[in-house]
Each structure stands twice: as structure tokens, then as C-alpha cells.
N, C-alpha and C. Protein backbone atom coordinates (compact mmCIF):
# COMPACT_ATOMS: atom_id res chain seq x y z
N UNK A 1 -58.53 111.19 14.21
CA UNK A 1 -57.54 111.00 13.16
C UNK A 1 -56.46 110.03 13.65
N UNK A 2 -56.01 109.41 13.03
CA UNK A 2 -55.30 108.07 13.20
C UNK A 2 -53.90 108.64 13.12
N UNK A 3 -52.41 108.58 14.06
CA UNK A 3 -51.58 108.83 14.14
C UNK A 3 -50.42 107.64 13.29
N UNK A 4 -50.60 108.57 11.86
CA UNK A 4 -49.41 107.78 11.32
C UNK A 4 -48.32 107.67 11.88
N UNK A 5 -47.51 108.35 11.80
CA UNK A 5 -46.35 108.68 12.33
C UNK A 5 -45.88 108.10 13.75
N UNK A 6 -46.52 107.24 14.59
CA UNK A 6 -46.18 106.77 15.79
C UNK A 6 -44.89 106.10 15.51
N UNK A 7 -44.18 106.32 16.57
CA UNK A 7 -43.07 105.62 16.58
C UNK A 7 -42.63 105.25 18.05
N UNK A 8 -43.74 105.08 18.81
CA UNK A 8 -43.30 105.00 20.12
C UNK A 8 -44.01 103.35 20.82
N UNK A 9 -43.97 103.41 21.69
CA UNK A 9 -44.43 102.18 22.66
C UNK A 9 -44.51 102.02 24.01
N UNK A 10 -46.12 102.19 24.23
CA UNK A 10 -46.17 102.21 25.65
C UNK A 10 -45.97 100.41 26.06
N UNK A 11 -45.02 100.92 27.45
CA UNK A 11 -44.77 99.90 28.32
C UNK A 11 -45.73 100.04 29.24
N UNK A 12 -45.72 98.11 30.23
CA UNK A 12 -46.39 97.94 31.34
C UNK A 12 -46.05 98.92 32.26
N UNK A 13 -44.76 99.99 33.16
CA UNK A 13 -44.68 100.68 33.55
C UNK A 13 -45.24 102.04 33.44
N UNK A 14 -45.83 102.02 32.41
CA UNK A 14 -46.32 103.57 31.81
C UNK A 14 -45.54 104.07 30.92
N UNK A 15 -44.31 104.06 30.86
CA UNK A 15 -43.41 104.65 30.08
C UNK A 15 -43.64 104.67 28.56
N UNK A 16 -43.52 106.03 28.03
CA UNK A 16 -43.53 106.30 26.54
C UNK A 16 -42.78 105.61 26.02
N UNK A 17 -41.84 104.99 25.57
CA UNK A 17 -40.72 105.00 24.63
C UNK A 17 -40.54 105.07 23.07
N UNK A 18 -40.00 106.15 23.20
CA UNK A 18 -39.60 106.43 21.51
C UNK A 18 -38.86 105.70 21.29
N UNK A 19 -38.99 105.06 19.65
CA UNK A 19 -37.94 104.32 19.48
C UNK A 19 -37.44 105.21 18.27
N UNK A 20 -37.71 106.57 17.62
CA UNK A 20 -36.55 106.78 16.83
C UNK A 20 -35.83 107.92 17.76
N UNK A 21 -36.32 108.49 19.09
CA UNK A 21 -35.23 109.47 19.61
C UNK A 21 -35.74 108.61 21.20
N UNK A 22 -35.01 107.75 21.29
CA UNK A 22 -34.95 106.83 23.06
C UNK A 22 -34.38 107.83 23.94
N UNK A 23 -35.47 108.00 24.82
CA UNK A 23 -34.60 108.82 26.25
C UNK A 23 -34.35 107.58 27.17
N UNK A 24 -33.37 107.77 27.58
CA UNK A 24 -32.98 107.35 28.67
C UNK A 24 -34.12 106.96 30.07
N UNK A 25 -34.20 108.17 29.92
CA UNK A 25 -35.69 108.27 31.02
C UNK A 25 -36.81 107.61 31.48
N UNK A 26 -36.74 107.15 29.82
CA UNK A 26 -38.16 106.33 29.32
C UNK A 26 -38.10 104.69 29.63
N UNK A 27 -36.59 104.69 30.17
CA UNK A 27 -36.33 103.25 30.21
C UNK A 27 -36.80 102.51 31.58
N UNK A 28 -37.16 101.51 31.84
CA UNK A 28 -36.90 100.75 32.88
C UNK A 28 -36.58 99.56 33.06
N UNK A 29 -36.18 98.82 34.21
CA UNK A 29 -35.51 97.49 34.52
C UNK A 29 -36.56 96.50 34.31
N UNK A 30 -37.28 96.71 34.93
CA UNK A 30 -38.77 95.85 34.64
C UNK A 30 -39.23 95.52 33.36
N UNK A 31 -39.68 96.63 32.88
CA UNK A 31 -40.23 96.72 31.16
C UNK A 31 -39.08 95.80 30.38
N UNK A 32 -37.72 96.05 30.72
CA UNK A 32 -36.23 95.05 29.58
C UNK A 32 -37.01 93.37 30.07
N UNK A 33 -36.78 93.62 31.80
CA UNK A 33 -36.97 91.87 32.24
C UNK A 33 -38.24 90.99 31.56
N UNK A 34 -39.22 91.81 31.81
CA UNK A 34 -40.22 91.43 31.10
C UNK A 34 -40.61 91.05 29.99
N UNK A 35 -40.10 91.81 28.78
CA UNK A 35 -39.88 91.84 27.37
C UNK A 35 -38.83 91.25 27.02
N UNK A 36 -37.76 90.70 27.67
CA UNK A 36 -36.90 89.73 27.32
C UNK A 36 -37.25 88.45 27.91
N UNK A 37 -37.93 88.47 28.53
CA UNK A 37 -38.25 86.74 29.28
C UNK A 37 -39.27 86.57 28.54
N UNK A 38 -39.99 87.30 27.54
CA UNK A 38 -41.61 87.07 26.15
C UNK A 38 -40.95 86.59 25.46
N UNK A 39 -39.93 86.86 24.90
CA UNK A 39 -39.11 87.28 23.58
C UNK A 39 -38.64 85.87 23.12
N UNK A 40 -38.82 84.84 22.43
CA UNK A 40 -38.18 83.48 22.14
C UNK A 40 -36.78 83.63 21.43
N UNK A 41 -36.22 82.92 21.39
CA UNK A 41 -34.92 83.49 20.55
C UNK A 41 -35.02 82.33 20.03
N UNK A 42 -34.03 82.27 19.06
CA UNK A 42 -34.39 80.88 17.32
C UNK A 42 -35.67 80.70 16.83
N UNK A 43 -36.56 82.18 16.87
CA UNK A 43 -37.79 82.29 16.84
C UNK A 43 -38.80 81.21 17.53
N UNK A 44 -38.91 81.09 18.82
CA UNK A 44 -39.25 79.86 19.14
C UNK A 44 -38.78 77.91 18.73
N UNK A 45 -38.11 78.22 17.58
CA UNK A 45 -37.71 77.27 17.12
C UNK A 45 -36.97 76.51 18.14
N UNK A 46 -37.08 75.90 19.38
CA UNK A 46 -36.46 74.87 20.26
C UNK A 46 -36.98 74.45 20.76
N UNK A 47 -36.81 73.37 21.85
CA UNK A 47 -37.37 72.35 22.49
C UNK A 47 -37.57 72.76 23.16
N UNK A 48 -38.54 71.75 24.19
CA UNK A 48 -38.99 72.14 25.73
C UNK A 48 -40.40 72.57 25.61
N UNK A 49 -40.80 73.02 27.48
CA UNK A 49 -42.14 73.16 27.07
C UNK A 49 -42.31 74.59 27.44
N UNK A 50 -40.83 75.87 27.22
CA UNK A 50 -41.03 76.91 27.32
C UNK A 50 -40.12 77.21 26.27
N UNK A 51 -40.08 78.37 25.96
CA UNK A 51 -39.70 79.47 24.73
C UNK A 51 -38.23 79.34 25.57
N UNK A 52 -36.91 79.68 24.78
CA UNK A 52 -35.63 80.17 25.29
C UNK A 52 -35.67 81.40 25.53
N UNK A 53 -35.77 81.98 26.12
CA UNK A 53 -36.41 83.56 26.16
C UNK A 53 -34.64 84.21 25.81
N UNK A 54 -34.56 85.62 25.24
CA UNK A 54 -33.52 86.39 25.39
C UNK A 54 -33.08 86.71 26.66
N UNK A 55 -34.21 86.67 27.60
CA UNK A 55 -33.95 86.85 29.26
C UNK A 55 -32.75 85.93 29.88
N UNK A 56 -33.05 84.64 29.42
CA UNK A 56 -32.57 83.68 29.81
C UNK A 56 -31.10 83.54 28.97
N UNK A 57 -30.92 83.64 27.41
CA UNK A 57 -29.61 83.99 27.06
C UNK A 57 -28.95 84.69 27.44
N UNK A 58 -29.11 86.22 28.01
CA UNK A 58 -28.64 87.50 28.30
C UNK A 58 -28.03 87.00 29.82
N UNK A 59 -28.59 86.24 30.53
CA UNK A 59 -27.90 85.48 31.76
C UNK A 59 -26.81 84.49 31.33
N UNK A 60 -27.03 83.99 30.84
CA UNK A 60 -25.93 82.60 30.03
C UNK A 60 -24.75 83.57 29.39
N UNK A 61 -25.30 84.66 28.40
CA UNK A 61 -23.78 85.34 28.20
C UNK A 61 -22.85 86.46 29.27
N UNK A 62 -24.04 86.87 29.79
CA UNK A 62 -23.08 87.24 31.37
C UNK A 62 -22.52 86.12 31.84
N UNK A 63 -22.87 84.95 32.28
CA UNK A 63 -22.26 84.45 32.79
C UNK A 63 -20.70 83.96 32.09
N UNK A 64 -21.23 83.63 30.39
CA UNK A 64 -20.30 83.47 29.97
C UNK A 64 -18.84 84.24 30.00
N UNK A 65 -18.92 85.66 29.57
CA UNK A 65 -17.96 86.51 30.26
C UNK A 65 -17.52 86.20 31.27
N UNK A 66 -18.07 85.96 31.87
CA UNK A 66 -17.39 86.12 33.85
C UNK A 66 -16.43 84.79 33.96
N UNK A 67 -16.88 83.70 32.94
CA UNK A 67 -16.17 82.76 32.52
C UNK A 67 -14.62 82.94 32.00
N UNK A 68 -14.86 83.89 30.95
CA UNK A 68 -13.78 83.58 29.57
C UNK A 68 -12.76 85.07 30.52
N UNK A 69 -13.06 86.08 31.50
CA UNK A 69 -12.55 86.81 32.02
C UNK A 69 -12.66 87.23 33.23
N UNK A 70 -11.96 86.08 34.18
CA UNK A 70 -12.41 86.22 35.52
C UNK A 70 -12.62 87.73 36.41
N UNK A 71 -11.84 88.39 35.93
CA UNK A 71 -11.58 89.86 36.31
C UNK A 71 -12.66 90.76 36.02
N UNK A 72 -13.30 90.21 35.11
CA UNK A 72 -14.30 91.51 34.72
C UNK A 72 -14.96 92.06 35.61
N UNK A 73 -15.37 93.31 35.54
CA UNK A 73 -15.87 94.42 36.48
C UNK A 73 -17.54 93.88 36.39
N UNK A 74 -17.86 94.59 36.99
CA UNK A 74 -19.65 94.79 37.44
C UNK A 74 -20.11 95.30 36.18
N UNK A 75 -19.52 96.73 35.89
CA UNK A 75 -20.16 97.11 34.67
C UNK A 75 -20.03 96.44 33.27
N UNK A 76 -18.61 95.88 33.50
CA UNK A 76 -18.53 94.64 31.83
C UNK A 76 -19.14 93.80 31.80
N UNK A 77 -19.66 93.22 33.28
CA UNK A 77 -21.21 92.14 33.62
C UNK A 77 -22.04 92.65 32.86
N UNK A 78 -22.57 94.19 33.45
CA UNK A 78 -23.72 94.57 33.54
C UNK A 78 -23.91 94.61 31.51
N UNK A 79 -22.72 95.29 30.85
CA UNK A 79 -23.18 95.20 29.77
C UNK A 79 -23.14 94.12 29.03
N UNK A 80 -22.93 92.89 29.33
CA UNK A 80 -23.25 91.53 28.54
C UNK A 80 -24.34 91.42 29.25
N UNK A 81 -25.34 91.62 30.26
CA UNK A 81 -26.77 91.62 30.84
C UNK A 81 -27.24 92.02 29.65
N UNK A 82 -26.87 93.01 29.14
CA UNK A 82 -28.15 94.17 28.87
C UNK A 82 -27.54 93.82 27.35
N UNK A 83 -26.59 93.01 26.59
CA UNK A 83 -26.43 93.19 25.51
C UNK A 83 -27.49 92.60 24.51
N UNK A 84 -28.56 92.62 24.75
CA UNK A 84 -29.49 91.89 23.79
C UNK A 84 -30.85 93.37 24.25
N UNK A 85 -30.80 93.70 25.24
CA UNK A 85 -31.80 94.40 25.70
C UNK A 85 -32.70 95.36 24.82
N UNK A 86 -32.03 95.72 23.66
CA UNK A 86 -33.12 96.52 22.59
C UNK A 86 -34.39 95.51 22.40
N UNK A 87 -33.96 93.84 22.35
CA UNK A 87 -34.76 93.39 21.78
C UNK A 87 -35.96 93.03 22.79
N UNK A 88 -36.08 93.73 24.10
CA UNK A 88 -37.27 94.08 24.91
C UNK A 88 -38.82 94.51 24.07
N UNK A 89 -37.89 95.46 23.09
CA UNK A 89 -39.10 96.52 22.32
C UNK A 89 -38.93 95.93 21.19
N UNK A 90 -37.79 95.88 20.61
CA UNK A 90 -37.97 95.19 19.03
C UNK A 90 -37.99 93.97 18.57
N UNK A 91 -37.81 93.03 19.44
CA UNK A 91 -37.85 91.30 19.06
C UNK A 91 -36.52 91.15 19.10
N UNK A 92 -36.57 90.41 18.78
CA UNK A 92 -35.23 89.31 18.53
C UNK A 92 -35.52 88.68 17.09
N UNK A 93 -34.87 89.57 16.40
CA UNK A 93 -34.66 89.45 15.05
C UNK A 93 -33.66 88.49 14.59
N UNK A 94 -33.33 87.25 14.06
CA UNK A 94 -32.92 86.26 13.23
C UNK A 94 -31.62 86.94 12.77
N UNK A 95 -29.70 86.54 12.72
CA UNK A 95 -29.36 87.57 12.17
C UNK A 95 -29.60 87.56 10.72
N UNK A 96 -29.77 86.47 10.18
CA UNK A 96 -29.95 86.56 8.14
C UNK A 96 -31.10 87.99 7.91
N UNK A 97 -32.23 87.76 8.99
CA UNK A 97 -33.25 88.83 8.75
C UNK A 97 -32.54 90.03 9.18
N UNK A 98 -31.66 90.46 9.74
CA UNK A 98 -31.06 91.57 10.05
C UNK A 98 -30.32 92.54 9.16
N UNK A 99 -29.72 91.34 8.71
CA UNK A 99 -28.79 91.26 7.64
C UNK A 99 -29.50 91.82 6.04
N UNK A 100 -30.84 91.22 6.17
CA UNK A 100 -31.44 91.71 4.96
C UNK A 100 -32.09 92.80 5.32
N UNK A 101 -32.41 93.34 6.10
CA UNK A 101 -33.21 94.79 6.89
C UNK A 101 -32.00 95.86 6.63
N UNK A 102 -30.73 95.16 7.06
CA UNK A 102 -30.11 96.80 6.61
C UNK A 102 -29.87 97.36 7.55
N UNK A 103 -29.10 98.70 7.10
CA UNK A 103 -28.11 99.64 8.15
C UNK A 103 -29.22 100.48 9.04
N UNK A 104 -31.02 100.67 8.21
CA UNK A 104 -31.56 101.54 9.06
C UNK A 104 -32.08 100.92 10.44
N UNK A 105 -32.36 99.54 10.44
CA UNK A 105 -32.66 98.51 12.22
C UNK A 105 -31.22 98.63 12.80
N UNK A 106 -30.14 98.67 11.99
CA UNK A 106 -28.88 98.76 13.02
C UNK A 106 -28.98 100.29 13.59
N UNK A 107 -29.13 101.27 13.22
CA UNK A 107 -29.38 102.63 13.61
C UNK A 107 -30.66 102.68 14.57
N UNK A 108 -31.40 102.23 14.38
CA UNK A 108 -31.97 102.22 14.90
C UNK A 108 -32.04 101.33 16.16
N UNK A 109 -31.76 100.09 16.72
CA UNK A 109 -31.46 99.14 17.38
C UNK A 109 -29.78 99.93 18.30
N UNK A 110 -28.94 100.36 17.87
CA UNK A 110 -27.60 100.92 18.08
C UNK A 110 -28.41 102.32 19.36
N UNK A 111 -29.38 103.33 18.59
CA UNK A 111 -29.89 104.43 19.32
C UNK A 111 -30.74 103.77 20.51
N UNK A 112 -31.34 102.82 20.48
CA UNK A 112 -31.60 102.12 22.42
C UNK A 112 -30.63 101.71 22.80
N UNK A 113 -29.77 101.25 22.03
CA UNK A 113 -28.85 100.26 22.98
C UNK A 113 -28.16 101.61 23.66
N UNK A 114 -27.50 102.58 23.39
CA UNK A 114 -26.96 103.43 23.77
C UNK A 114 -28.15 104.58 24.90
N UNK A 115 -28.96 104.60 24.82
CA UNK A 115 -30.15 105.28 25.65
C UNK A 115 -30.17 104.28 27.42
N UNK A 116 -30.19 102.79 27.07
CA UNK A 116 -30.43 102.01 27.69
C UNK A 116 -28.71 101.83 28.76
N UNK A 117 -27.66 101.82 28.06
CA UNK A 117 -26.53 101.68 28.60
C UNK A 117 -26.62 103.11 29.44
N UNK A 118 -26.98 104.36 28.77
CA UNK A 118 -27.07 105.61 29.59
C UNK A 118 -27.98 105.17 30.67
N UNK A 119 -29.02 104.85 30.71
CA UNK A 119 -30.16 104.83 31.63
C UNK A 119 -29.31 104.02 33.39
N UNK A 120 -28.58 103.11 32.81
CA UNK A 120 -27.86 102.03 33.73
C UNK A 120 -26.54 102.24 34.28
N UNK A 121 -25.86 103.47 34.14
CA UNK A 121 -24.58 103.86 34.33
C UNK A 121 -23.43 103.82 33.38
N UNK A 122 -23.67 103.05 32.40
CA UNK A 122 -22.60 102.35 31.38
C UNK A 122 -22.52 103.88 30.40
N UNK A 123 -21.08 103.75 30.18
CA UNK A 123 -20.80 104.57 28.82
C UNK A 123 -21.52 104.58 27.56
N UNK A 124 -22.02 105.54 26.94
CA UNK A 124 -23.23 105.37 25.75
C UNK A 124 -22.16 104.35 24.82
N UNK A 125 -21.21 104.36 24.83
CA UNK A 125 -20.71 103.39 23.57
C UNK A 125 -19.70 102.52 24.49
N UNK A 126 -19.28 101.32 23.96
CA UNK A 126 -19.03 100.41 24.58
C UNK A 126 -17.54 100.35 23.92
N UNK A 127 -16.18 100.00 24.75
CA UNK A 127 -15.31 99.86 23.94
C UNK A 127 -14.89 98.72 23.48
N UNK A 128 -13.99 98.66 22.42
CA UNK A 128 -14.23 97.77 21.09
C UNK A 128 -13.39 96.59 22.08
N UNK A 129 -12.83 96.13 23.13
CA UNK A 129 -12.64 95.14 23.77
C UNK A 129 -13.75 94.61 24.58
N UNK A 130 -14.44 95.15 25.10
CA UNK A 130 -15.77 94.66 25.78
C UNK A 130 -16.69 94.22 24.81
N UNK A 131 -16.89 94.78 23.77
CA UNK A 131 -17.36 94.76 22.75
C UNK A 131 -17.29 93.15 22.21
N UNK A 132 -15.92 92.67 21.64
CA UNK A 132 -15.32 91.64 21.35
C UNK A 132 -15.72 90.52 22.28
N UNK A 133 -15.51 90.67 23.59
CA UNK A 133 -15.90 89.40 24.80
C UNK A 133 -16.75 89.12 24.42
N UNK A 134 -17.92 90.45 24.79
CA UNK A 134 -19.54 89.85 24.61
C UNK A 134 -19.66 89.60 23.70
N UNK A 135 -19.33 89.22 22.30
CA UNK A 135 -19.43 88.69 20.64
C UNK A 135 -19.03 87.55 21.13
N UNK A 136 -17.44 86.99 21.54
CA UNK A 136 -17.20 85.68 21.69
C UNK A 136 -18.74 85.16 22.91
N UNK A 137 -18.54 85.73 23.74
CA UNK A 137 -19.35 85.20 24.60
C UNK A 137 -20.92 84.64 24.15
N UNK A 138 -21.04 85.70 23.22
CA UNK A 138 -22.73 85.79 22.88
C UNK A 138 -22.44 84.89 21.86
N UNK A 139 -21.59 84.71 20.72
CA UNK A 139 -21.33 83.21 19.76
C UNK A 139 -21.27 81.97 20.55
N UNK A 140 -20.61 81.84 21.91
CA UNK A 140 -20.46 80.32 22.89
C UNK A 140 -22.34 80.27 23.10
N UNK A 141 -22.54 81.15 23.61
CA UNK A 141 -24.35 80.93 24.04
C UNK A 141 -25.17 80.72 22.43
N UNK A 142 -24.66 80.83 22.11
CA UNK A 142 -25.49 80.76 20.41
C UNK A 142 -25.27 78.96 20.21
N UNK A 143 -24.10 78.74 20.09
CA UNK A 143 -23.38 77.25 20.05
C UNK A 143 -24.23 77.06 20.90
N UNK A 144 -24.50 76.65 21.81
CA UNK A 144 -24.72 75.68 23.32
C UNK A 144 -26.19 75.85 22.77
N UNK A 145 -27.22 76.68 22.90
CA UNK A 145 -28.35 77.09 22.33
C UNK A 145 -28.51 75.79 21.20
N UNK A 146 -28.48 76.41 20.14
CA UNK A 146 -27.95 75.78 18.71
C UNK A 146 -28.34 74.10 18.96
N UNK A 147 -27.27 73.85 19.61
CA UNK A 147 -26.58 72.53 19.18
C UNK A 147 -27.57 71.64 20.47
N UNK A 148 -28.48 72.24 21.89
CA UNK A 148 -28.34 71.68 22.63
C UNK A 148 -30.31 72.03 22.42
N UNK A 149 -30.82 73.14 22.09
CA UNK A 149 -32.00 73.45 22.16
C UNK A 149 -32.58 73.57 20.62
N UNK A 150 -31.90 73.80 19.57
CA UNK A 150 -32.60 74.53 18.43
C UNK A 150 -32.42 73.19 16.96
N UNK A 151 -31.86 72.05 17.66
CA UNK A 151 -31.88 70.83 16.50
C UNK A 151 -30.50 70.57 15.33
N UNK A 152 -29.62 71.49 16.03
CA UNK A 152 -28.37 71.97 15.17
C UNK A 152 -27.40 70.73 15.85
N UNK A 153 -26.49 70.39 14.92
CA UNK A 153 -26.03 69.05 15.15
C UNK A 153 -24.55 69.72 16.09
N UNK A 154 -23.78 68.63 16.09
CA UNK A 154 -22.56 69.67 16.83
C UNK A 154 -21.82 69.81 15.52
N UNK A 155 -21.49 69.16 15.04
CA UNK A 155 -20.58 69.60 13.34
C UNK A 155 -21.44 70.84 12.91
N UNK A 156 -22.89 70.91 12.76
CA UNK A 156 -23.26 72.05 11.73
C UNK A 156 -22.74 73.45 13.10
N UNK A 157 -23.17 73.57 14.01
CA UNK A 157 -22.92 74.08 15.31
C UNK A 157 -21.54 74.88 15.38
N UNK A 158 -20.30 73.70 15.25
CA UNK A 158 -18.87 74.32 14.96
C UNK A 158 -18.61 74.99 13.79
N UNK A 159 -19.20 74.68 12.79
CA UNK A 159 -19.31 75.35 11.45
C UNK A 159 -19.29 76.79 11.70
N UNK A 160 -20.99 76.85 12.00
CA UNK A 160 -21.52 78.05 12.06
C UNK A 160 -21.45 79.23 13.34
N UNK A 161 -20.86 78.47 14.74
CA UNK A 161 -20.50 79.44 15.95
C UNK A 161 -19.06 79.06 16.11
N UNK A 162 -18.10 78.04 15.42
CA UNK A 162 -17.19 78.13 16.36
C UNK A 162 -16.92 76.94 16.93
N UNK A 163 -15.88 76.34 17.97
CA UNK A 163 -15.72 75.33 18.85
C UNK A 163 -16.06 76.12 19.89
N UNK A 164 -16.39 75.67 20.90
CA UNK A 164 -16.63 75.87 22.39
C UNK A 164 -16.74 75.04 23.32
N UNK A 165 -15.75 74.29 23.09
CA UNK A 165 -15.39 72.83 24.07
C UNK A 165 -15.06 73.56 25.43
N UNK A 166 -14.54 74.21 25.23
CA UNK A 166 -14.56 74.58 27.03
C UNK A 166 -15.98 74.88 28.07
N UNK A 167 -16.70 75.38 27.17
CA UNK A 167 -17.97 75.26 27.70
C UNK A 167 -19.23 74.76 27.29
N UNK A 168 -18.91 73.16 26.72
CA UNK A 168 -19.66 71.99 26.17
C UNK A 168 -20.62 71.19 27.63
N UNK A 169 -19.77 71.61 28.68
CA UNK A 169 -20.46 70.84 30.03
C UNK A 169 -21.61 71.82 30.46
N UNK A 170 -21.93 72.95 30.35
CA UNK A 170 -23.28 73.89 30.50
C UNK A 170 -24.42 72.92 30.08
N UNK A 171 -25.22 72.65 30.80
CA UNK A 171 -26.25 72.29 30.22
C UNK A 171 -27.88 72.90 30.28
N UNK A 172 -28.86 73.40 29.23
CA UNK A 172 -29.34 74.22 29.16
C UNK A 172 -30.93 73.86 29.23
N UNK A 173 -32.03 74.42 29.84
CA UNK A 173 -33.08 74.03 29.57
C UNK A 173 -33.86 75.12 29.95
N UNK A 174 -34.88 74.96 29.15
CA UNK A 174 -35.49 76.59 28.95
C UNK A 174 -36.51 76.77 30.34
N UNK A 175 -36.13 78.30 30.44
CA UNK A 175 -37.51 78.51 31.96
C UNK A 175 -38.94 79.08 31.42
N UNK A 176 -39.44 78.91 32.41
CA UNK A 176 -40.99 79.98 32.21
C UNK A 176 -40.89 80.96 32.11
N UNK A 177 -41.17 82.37 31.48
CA UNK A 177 -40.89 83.50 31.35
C UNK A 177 -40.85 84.12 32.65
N UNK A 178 -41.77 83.63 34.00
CA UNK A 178 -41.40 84.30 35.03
C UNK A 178 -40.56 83.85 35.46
N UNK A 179 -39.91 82.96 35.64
CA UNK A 179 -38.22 82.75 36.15
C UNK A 179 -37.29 83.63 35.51
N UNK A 180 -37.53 83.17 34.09
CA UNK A 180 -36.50 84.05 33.51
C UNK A 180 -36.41 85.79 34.00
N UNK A 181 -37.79 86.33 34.22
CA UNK A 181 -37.42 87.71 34.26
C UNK A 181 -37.50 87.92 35.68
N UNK A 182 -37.36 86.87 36.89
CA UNK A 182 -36.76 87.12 38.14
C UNK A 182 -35.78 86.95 38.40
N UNK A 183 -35.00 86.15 37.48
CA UNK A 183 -33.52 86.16 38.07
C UNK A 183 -32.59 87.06 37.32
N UNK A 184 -33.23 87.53 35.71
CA UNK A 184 -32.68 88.72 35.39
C UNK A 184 -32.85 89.68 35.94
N UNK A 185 -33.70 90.10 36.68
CA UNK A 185 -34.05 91.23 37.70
C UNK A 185 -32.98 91.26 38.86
N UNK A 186 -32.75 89.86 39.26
CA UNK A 186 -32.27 89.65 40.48
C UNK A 186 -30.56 89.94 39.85
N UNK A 187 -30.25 89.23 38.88
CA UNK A 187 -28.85 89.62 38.76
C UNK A 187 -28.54 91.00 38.22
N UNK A 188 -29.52 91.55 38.02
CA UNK A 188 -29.61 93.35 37.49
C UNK A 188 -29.30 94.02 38.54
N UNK A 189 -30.02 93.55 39.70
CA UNK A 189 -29.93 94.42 41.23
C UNK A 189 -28.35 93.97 41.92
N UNK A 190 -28.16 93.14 41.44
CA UNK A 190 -26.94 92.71 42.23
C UNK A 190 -25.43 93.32 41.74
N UNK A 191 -25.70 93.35 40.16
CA UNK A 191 -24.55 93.67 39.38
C UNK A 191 -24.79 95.19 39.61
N UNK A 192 -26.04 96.01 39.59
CA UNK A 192 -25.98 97.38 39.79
C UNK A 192 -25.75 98.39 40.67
N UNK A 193 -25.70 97.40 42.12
CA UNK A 193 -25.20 97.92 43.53
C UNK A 193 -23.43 97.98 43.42
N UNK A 194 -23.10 97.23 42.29
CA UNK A 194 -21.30 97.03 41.85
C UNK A 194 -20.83 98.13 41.10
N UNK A 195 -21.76 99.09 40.64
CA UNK A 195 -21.41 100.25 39.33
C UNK A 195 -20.67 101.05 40.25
């Protein structure tokens, strides 16, 4: 008999993961690196002769933070690392498509993100100033993306993310999925010996 009702997903680690009740448990570092260095972001829509992986953004907006707030802690790193990290298991959803999906992918997408921040040391909810960075931060990596990988002009670019002249000199070019998910690994281990 065929299991309607699945709602889970086995990972390369073995791990079950539920995605409508996420344990913590179920999570690992590997399975995120991996599934974010697959994952194309602007649906593949950019140049080069590799995908922009989320792996590779999720590094660019850490870094960005560490930019826009020299002070930040390990763990305000760690959660601009991991702020894309649901989309390991669920893609990297477009936001217009998000937007038309509705409050039940935010509930749903919201219940890993919070499983996953548990799994890593971080507070299940994030406060609404950390919160804010990684938005500016994750809009500058959207711009630079955008305007430098995805065919977006710099006028349509400022329109739609913003100015980000301060960090117009980044220059971006996409990796192989195994780069990407070794140096997210590598800055995972580094930022997590800081918790």
C-alpha cells in the first residue's frame, strides 16, 4: 500500500526528516551543505558554467553581516550561515512564488528553520534585530547576485534591492557545488567552535 501521507525525507546521512514536525535530531551539517550547494538560486537563471548555489549565497550573506557589523558574535554569523538553510529540503523558492503559496510554506519553512537553529545552538527564534541585519544583508547579496549574475541591470537592481554601493566592489562568480559545500562546511566548523 502506497503511503499517502508521507511527509518526510530521507537524507544522504540516513536521517528521517519530517518536514511537518522537524526534530532537531534529524538534522545534520552535511545533509544542509550538500543540499544547499544543489540548490540554484534565481532558479538557475545566471551565468557561468555552475548554478549560484544557496551554499554559496548563505557564505556571501555571512560575510555580508560581518561587514555591515563588525562586532557580531559567532552565533549572529552562524545564523546568517544557516539563514537560507530550510531550503536544503525545500528548494529555494522564487519570493513572487512564495508570496503566492501563502502563510502554510511560511509555517511550514519557519518550523525547520527553528528545529535547525535548535539543532546548532541558536535560540529557536531569532531576535527581531538579528533578524533585520540578515534581511539587509540577504537584500545586498540579492543586489550583487541580480545585477552581477542573473541579467538585472544596475537601475532595475536599485529599484528592486536597494543601493548597495558600499558593497558594489564584491565580485561574484559561481562555484561547483563541491566547493560550495566545502567551504560552507568549513566556515560551519569554524563559526561553531565560537558558540
Amino acid at each position: 500500500m502506497k503511503d499517502a501521507t508521507r511527509a518526510w525525507q530521507r537524507m544522504l546521512s540516513g536521517r528521517r526528516l519530517d518536514l511537518l514536525d522537524p526534530s532537531p535530531l534529524d538534522i545534520e551539517i552535511e545533509d544542509i551543505a550538500h543540499g544547499l550547494a544543489r540548490v540554484a538560486r534565481w532558479n538557475g537563471q545566471t551565468s557561468g558554467t555552475s548554478a549560484f548555489s544557496v551554499a554559496q549565497h548563505s557564505l556571501l550573506v555571512e560575510q555580508i553581516v560581518g561587514q555591515l557589523q563588525p562586532g557580531s558574535s559567532a552565533a549572529e554569523r552562524m545564523a546568517a550561515l544557516l539563514h537560507d538553510a530550510p531550503e536544503y529540503v525545500i528548494g529555494d523558492l522564487i519570493t513572487p512564488f512564495k508570496a503566492a503559496v501563502g502563510l502554510d510554506y511560511k509555517a511550514l519553512e519557519k518550523r525547520l528553520m527553528t528545529a535547525i537553529r535548535v539543532r546548532f545552538g541558536l535560540a529557536g527564534e531569532e531576535p527581531s534585530a538579528l533578524t533585520t541585519l540578515i534581511k539587509k544583508a540577504d537584500r545586498t547579496a540579492a543586489f550583487l547576485e541580480a545585477t552581477q549574475l542573473a541579467g538585472f541591470s544596475l537601475s532595475e537592481g536599485r529599484r528592486l534591492f536597494g543601493r548597495h554601493k558600499r558593497f558594489e566592489s564584491i565580485e561574484l562568480s559561481p562555484w561547483p557545488a563541491g566547493k560550495a559545500k566545502r567551504l560552507f562546511l568549513e566556515r560551519h566548523k569554524i563559526l561553531l567552535r565560537s558558540i
